[in-house]
Protein backbone atom coordinates (compact mmCIF):
# COMPACT_ATOMS: atom_id res chain seq x y z
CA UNK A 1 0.79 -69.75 18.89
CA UNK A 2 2.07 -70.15 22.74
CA UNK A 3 4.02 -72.57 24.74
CA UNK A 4 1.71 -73.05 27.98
CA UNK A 5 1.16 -75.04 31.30
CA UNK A 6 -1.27 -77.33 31.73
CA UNK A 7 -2.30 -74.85 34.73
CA UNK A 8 -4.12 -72.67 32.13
CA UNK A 9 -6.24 -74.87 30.66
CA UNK A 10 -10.50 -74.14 31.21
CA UNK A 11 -12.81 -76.69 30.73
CA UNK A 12 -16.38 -76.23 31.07
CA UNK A 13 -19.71 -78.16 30.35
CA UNK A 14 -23.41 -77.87 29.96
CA UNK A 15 -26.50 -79.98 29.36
CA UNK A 16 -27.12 -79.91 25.77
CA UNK A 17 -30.62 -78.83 24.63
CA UNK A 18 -30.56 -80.81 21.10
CA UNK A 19 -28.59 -83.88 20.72
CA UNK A 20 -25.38 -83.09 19.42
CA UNK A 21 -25.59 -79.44 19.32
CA UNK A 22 -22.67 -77.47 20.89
CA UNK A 23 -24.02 -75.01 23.49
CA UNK A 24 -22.31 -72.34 25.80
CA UNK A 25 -21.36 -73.78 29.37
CA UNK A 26 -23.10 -73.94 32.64
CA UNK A 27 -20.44 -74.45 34.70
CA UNK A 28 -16.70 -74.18 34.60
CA UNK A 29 -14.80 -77.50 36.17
CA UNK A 30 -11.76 -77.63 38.54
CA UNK A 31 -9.90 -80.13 37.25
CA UNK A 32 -7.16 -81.92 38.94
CA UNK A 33 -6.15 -84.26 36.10
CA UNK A 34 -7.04 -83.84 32.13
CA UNK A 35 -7.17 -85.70 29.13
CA UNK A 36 -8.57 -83.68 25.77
CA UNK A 37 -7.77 -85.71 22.40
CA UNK A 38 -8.63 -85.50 18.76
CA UNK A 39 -8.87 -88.72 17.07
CA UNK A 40 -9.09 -89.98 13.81
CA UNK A 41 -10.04 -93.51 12.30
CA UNK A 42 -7.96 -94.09 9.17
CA UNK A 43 -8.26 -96.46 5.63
CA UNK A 44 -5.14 -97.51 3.78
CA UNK A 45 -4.60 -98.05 0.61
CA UNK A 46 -2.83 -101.19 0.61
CA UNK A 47 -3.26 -101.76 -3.20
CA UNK A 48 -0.03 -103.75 -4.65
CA UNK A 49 2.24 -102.49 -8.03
CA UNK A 50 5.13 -104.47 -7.55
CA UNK A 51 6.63 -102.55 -4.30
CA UNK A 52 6.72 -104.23 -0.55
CA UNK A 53 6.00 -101.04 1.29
CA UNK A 54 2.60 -101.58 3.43
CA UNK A 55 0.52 -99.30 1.86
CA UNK A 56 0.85 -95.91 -0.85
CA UNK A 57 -1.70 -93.75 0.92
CA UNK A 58 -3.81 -93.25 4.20
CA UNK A 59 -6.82 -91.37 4.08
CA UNK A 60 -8.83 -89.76 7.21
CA UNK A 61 -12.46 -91.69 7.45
CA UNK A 62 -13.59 -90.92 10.34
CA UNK A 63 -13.16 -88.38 14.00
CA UNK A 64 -14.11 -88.11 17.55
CA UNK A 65 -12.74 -86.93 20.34
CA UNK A 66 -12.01 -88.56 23.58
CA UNK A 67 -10.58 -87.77 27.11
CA UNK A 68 -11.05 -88.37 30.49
CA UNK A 69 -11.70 -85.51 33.63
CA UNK A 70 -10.31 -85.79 37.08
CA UNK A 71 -11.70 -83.15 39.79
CA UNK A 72 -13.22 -82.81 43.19
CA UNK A 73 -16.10 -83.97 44.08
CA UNK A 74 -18.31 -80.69 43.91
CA UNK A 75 -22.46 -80.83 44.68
CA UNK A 76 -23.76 -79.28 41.41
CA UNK A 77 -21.79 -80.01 38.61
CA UNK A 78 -21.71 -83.89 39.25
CA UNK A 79 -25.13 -84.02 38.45
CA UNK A 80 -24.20 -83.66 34.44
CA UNK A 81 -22.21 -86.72 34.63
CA UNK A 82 -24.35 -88.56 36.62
CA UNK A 83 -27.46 -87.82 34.43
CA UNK A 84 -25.34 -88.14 31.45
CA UNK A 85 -23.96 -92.14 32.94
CA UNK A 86 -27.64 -93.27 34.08
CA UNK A 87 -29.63 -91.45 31.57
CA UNK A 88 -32.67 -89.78 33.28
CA UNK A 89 -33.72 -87.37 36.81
CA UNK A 90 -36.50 -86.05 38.61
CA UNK A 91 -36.05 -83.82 40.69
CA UNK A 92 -38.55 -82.63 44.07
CA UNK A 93 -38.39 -79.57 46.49
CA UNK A 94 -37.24 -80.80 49.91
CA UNK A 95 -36.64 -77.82 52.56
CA UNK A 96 -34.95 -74.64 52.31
CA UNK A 97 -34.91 -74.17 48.82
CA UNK A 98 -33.10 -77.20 48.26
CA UNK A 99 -34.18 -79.55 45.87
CA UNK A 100 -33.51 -83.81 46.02
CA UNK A 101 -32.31 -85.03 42.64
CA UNK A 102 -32.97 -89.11 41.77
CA UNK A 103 -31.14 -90.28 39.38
CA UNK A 104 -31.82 -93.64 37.61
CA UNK A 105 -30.91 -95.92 34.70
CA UNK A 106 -32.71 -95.30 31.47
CA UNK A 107 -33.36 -98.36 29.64
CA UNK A 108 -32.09 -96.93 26.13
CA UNK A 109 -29.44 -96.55 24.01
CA UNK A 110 -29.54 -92.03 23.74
CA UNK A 111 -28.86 -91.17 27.46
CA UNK A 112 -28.55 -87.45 28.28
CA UNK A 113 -25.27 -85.99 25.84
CA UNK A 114 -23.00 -83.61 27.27
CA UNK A 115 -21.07 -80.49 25.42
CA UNK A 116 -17.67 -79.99 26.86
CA UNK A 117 -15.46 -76.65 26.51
CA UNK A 118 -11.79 -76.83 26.49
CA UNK A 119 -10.26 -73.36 26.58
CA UNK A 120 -5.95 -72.93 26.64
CA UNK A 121 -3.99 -69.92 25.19
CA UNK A 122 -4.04 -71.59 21.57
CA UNK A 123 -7.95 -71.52 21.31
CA UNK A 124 -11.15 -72.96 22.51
CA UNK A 125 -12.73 -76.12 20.94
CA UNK A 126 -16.02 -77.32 21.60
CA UNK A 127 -16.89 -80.97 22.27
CA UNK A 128 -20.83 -82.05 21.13
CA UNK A 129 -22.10 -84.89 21.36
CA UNK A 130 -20.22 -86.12 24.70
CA UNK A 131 -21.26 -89.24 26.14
CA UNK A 132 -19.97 -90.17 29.65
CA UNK A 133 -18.86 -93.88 29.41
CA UNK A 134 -17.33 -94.15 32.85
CA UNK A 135 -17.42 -92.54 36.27
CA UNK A 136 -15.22 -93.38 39.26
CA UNK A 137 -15.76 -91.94 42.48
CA UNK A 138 -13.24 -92.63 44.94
CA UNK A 139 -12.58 -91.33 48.90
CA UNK A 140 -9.38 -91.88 51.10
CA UNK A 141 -8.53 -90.40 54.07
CA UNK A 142 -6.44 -87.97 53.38
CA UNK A 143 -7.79 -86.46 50.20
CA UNK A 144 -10.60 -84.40 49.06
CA UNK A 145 -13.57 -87.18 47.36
CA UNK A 146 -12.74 -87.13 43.69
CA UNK A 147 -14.26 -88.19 40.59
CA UNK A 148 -12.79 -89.26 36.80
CA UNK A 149 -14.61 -89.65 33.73
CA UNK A 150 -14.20 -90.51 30.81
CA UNK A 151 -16.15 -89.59 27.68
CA UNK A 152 -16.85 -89.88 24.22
CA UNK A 153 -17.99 -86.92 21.54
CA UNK A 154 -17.70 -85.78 18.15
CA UNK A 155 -14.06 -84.22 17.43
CA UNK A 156 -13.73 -80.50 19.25
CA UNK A 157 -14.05 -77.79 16.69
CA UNK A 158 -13.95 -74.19 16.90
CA UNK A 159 -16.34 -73.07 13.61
CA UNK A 160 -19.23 -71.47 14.21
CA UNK A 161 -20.15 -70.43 10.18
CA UNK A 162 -20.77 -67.88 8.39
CA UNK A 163 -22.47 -64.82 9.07
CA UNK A 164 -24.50 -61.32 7.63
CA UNK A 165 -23.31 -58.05 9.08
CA UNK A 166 -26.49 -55.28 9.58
CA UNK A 167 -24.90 -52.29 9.05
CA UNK A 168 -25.94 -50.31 12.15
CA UNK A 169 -25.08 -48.27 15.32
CA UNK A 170 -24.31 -50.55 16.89
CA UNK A 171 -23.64 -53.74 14.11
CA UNK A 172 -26.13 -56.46 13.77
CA UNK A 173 -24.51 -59.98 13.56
CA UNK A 174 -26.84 -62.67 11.89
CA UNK A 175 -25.80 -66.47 12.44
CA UNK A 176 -28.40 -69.13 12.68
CA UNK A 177 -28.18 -70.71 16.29
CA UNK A 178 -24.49 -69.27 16.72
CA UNK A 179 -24.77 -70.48 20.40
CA UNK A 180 -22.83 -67.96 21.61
CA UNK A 181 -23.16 -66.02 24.88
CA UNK A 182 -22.12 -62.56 26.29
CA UNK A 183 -18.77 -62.72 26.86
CA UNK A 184 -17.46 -65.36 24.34
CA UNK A 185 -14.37 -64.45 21.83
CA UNK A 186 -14.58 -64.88 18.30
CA UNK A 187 -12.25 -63.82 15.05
CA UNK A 188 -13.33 -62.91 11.88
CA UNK A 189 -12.38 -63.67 8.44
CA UNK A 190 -14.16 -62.96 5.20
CA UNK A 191 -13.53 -63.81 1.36
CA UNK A 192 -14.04 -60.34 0.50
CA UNK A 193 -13.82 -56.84 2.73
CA UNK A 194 -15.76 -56.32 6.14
CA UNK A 195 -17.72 -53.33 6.87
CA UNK A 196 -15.56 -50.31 8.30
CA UNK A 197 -14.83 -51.07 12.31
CA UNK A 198 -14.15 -54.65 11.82
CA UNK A 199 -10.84 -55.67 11.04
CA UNK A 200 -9.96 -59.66 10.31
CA UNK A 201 -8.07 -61.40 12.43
CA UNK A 202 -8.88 -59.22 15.32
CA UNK A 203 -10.35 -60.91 18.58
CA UNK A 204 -13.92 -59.21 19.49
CA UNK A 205 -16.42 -60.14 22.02
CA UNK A 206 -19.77 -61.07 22.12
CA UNK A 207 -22.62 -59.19 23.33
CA UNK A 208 -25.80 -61.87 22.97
CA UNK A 209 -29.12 -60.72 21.34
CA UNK A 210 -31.27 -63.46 20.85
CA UNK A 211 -30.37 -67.08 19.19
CA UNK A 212 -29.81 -66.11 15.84
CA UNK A 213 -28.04 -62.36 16.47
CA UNK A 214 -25.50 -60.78 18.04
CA UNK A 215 -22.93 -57.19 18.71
CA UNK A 216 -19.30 -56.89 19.27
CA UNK A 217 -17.30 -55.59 21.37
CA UNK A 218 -13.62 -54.50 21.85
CA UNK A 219 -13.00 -56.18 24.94
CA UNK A 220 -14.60 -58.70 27.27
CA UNK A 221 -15.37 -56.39 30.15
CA UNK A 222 -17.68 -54.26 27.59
CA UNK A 223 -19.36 -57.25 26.25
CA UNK A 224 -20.45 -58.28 29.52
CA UNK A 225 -22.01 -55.00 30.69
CA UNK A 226 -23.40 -54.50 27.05
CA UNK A 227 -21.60 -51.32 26.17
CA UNK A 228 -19.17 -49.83 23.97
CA UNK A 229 -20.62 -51.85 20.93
CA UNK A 230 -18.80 -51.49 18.09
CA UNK A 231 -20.68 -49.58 14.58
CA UNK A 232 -20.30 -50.96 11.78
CA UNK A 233 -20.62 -48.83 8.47
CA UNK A 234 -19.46 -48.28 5.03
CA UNK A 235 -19.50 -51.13 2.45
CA UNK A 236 -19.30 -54.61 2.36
CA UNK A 237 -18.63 -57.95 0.08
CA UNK A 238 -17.60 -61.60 -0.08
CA UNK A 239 -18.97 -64.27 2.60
CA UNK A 240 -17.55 -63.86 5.93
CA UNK A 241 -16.82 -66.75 8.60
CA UNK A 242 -16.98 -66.60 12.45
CA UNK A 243 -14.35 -69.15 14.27
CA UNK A 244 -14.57 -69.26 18.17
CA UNK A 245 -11.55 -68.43 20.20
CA UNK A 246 -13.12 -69.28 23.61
CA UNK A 247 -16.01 -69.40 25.74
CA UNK A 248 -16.42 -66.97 28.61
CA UNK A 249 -15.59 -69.87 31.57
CA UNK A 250 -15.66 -66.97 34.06
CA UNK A 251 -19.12 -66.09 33.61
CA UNK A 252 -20.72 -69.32 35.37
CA UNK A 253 -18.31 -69.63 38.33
CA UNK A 254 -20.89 -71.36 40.57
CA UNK A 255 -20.63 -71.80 44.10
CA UNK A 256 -20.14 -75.55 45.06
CA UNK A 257 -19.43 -77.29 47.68
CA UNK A 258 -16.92 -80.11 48.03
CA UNK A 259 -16.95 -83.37 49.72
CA UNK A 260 -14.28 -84.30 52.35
CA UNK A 261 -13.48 -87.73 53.56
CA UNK A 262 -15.40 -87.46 56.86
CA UNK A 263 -18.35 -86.34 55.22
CA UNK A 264 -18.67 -90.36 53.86
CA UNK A 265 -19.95 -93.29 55.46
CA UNK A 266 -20.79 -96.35 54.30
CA UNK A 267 -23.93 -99.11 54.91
CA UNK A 268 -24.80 -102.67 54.12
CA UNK A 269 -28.07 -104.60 54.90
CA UNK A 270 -30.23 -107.16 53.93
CA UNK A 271 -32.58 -104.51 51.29
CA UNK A 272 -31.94 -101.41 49.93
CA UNK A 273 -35.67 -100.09 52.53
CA UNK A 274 -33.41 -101.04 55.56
CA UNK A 275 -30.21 -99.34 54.38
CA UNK A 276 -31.49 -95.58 56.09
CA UNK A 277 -31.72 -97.67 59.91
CA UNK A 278 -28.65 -99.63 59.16
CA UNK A 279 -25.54 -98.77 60.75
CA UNK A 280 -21.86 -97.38 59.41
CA UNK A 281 -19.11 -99.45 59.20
CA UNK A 282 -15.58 -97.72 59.28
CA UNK A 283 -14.14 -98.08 56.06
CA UNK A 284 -10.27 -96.70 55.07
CA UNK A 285 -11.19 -96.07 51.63
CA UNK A 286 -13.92 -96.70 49.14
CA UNK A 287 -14.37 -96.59 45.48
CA UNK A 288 -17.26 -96.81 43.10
CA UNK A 289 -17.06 -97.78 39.34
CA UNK A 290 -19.88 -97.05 37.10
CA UNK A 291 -19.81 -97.98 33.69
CA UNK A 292 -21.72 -97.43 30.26
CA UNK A 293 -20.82 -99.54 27.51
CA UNK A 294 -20.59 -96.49 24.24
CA UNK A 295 -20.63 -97.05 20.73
CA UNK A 296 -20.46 -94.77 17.84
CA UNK A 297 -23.26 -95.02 15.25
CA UNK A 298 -21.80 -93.87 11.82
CA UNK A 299 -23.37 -93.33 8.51
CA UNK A 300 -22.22 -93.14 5.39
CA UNK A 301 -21.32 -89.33 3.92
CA UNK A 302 -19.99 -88.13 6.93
CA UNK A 303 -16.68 -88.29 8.82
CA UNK A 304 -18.70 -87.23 12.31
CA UNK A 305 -20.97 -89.61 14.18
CA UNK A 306 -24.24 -89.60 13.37
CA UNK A 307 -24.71 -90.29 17.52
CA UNK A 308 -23.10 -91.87 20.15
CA UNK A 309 -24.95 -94.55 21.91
CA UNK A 310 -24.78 -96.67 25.00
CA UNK A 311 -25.54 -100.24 25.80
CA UNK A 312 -24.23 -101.82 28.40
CA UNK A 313 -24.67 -100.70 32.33
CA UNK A 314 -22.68 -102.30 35.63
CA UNK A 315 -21.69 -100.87 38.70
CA UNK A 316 -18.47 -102.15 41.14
CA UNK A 317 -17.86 -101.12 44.54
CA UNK A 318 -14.31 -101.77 46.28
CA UNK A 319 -13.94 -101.22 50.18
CA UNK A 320 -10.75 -101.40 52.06
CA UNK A 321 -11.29 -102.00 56.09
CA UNK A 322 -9.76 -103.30 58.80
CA UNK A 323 -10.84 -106.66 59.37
CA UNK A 324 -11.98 -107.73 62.22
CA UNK A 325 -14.08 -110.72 62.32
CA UNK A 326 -14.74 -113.73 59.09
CA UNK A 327 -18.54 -112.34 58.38
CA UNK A 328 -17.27 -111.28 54.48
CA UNK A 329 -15.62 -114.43 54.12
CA UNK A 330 -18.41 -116.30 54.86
CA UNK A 331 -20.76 -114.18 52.55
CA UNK A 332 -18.24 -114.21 49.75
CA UNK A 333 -18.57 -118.23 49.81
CA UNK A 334 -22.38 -118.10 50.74
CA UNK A 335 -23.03 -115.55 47.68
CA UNK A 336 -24.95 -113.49 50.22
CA UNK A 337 -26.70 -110.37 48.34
CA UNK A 338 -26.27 -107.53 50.05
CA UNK A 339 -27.89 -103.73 49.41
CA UNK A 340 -25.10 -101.10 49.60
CA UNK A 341 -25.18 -97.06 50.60
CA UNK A 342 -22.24 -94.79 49.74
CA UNK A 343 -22.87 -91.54 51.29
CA UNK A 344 -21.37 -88.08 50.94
CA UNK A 345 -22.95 -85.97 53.32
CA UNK A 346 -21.41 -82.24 53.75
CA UNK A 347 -22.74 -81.51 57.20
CA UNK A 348 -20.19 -78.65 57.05
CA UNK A 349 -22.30 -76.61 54.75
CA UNK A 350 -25.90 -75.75 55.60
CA UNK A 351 -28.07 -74.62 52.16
CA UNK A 352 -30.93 -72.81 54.17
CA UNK A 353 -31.85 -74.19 57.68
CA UNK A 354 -31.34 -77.96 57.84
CA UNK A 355 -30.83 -79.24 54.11
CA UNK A 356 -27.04 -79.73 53.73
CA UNK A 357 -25.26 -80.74 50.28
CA UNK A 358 -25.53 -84.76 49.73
CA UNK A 359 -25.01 -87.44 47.75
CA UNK A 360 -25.70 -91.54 47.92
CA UNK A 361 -26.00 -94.07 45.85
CA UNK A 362 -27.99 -96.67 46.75
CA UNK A 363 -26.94 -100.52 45.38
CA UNK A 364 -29.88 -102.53 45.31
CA UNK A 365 -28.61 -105.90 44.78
CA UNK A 366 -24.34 -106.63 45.11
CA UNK A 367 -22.50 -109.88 45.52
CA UNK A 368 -18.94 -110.22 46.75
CA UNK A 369 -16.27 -110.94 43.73
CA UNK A 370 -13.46 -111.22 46.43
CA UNK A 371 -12.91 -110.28 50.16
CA UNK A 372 -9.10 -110.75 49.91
CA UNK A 373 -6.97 -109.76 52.95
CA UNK A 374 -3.42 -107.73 52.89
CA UNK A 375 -1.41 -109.50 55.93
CA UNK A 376 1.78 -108.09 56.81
CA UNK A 377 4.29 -108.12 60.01
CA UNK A 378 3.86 -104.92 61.92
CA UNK A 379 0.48 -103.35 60.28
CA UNK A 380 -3.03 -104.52 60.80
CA UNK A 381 -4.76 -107.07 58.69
CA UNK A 382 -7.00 -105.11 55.92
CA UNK A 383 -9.76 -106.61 53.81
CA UNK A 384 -10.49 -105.66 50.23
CA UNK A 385 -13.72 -106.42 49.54
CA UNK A 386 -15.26 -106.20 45.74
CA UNK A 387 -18.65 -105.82 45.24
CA UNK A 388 -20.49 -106.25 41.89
CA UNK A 389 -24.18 -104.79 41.53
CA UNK A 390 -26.72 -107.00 40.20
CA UNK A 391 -30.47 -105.89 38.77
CA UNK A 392 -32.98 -106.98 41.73
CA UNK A 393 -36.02 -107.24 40.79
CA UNK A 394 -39.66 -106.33 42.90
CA UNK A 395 -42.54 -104.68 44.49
CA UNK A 396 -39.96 -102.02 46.24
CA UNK A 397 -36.78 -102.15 43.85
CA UNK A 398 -36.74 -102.79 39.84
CA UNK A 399 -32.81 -101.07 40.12
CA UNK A 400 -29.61 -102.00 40.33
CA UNK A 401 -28.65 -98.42 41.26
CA UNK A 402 -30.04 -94.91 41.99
CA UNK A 403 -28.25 -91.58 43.30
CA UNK A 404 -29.41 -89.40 44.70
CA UNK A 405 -28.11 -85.38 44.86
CA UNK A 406 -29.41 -82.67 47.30
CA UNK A 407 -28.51 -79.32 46.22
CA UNK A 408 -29.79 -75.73 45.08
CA UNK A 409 -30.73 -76.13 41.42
CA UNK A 410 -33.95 -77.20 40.44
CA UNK A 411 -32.96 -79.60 37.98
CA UNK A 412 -29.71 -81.40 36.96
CA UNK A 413 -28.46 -78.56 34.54
């Protein structure tokens, strides 16, 4: 085991194909802040035999893990958590091999679930099952845009199960859906002997055959390029047990783009079909709040949730300005309804001739919770104004939110 920083700790995540199924990652995240946590949900024993003492035994009943992600705004990756928070995309071809991404709500309970890799010099754990309850996007002048969510899974593990060795030149490596790709690091173990070239204990790397096989390798660099497989021969006995040591992060270093604080404006007007001829008001700093309500759904024989659901759906925006005239105080007493635009537009970057990296959300329907004003000697007057989305029904809306993501992938994965 190793003492480490907090500066060597990977994290990727991926889109998973079947519902709380761990699956290699698409994309590795740079993180600024990070929460990973096992948790447990306990039963005492509380029985009484004559002693005061609280209880005479706890017992483990139930696990899940938890945490929360901090990172730049990046064009690509975002879309996971976004699909995973709203539930549903489509996605259409725009120009130069870009590709506009809508995002919506989906009215049910079994939105899009995540898989989440955490990688540090102990080991790598992965998280199934993850379910985005919370996603705050947030710009200020003098930082990059930023994002933190917060999710829910089943507890990180690191077993992938046990496994057949073909004795071959090189060694076949059977394990139903081992979900493992070229590149990852696994150790073995076995209740009996391993074939000759195998030793347990030893970190090899994965050289991905199809779903249900694998080879080895000595090192990482010859699992990549496929070569230098290792031969297995001699005999064999006993069952023996693959347990992950980590995912290959570096393999899926995607290019993305980030967002900077000029790249954002922000929009008001009377519907969410005017917003695009509307004008930008300066803003200091802005920050939008999405929320899912999640909730565990456990059955009995199992310490692992069956599935993680989510109910609940609202959205909150908070702008600071400077103020400069009573219009928001007049609206916040007048419940005026407002439709709202938050746009991140990296003009910086161009993806083929015109198409740039973007995303907006458009607020369909938002009433003012409080348009409170910071006065004090010497600085300008600023006004906080809260915003809380509302459903808005009709012929051009049905939504209390959409966002909407231009990049180069041709879905959110």
């Amino acid at each position: 085991m190793s003492k480490m920083t907090g500066d060597l700790v990977q994290v990727g995540v991926v889109k998973e194909a079947t519902r709380g199924t761990k699956k290699a990652p698409a994309y590795e995240l740079r993180w600024g802040e990070l929460e990973f946590n096992q948790k447990v949900m306990t039963a005492l024993d509380e029985s009484r035999t004559g002693i005061l003492e609280d209880n005479r035994d706890v017992k483990v009943v139930g696990k899940f893990g938890e945490g929360s992600i901090t990172a730049p705004l990046r064009d690509k990756s975002i879309g996971l958590f976004l699909l995973s928070l709203f539930g549903t995309s489509s996605s259409s071809s725009v120009s130069d091999s870009a590709y506009t991404h809508t995002i919506t709500v989906q009215e049910a309970v079994q939105h899009q679930s995540l898989c989440f890799h955490k990688k540090d010099l102990n080991g790598g754990y992965d998280y199934a099952l993850a379910m985005i309850s919370s996603l705050e996007l947030s710009v200020e002048p003098d930082k990059l845009a930023m994002f933190t969510a917060n999710f829910r899974s089943k507890a990180g593990t690191n077993t992938l199960g046990t496994f057949t060795v073909t004795l071959a030149t090189p060694g076949v490596f059977t394990l139903t859906a081992h979900t493992l790709a070229s590149g990852d690091a696994v150790v073995l173990s076995t209740t009996g002997a391993l074939p000759t070239g195998l030793v347990a204990g030893t970190t090899y790397y994965v050289y991905y055959v199809d779903v249900n096989t694998f080879n080895l390798c000595p090192t990482q660099a010859d699992a990549i390029a496929g070569t230098n497989k290792i031969v297995t021969s001699g005999s064999q006995s006993g069952v023996h047990t693959a347990t992950l040591v980590g995912r290959y992060l570096a393999a899926t270093p995607t290019t993305e783009y980030v967002f900077l604080p000029q790249h954002c404006t922000f929009k008001t007007a009377a519907t969410q079909a005017t917003l695009t001829a509307a004008n930008a008001i300066n803003v200091r700093s802005l920050k939008l709040t999405t929320e899912s309500e999640v909730e565990e759904d456990r059955s009995l024989g199992s310490t692992d949730p069956s599935d993680i659901n989510n109910k609940g759906f609202s959205v909150k925006a908070e702008i600071s300005y400077v103020r400069a005239a009573d219009t928001y105080d007049t609206a916040l007493l007048a419940g005026t309804a407002y439709a709202l635009r938050i746009d991140l537009n990296n003009a910086d970057q161009l993806l083929g001739t015109t198409s740039t990296p973007r995303l907006y959300f458009d607020i369909h329907k938002a009433i003012l919770e409080s348009a409170d004003t910071d006065i004090s000697k010497g600085d300008l007057a600023v006004q906080n104004l809260v915003f809380r989305a509302s459903y808005k029904e009709g012929a051009d809306d049905n939504a209390m939110v959409k966002a909407f993501l231009i990049n180069t992938v041709a879905t959110v994965t």
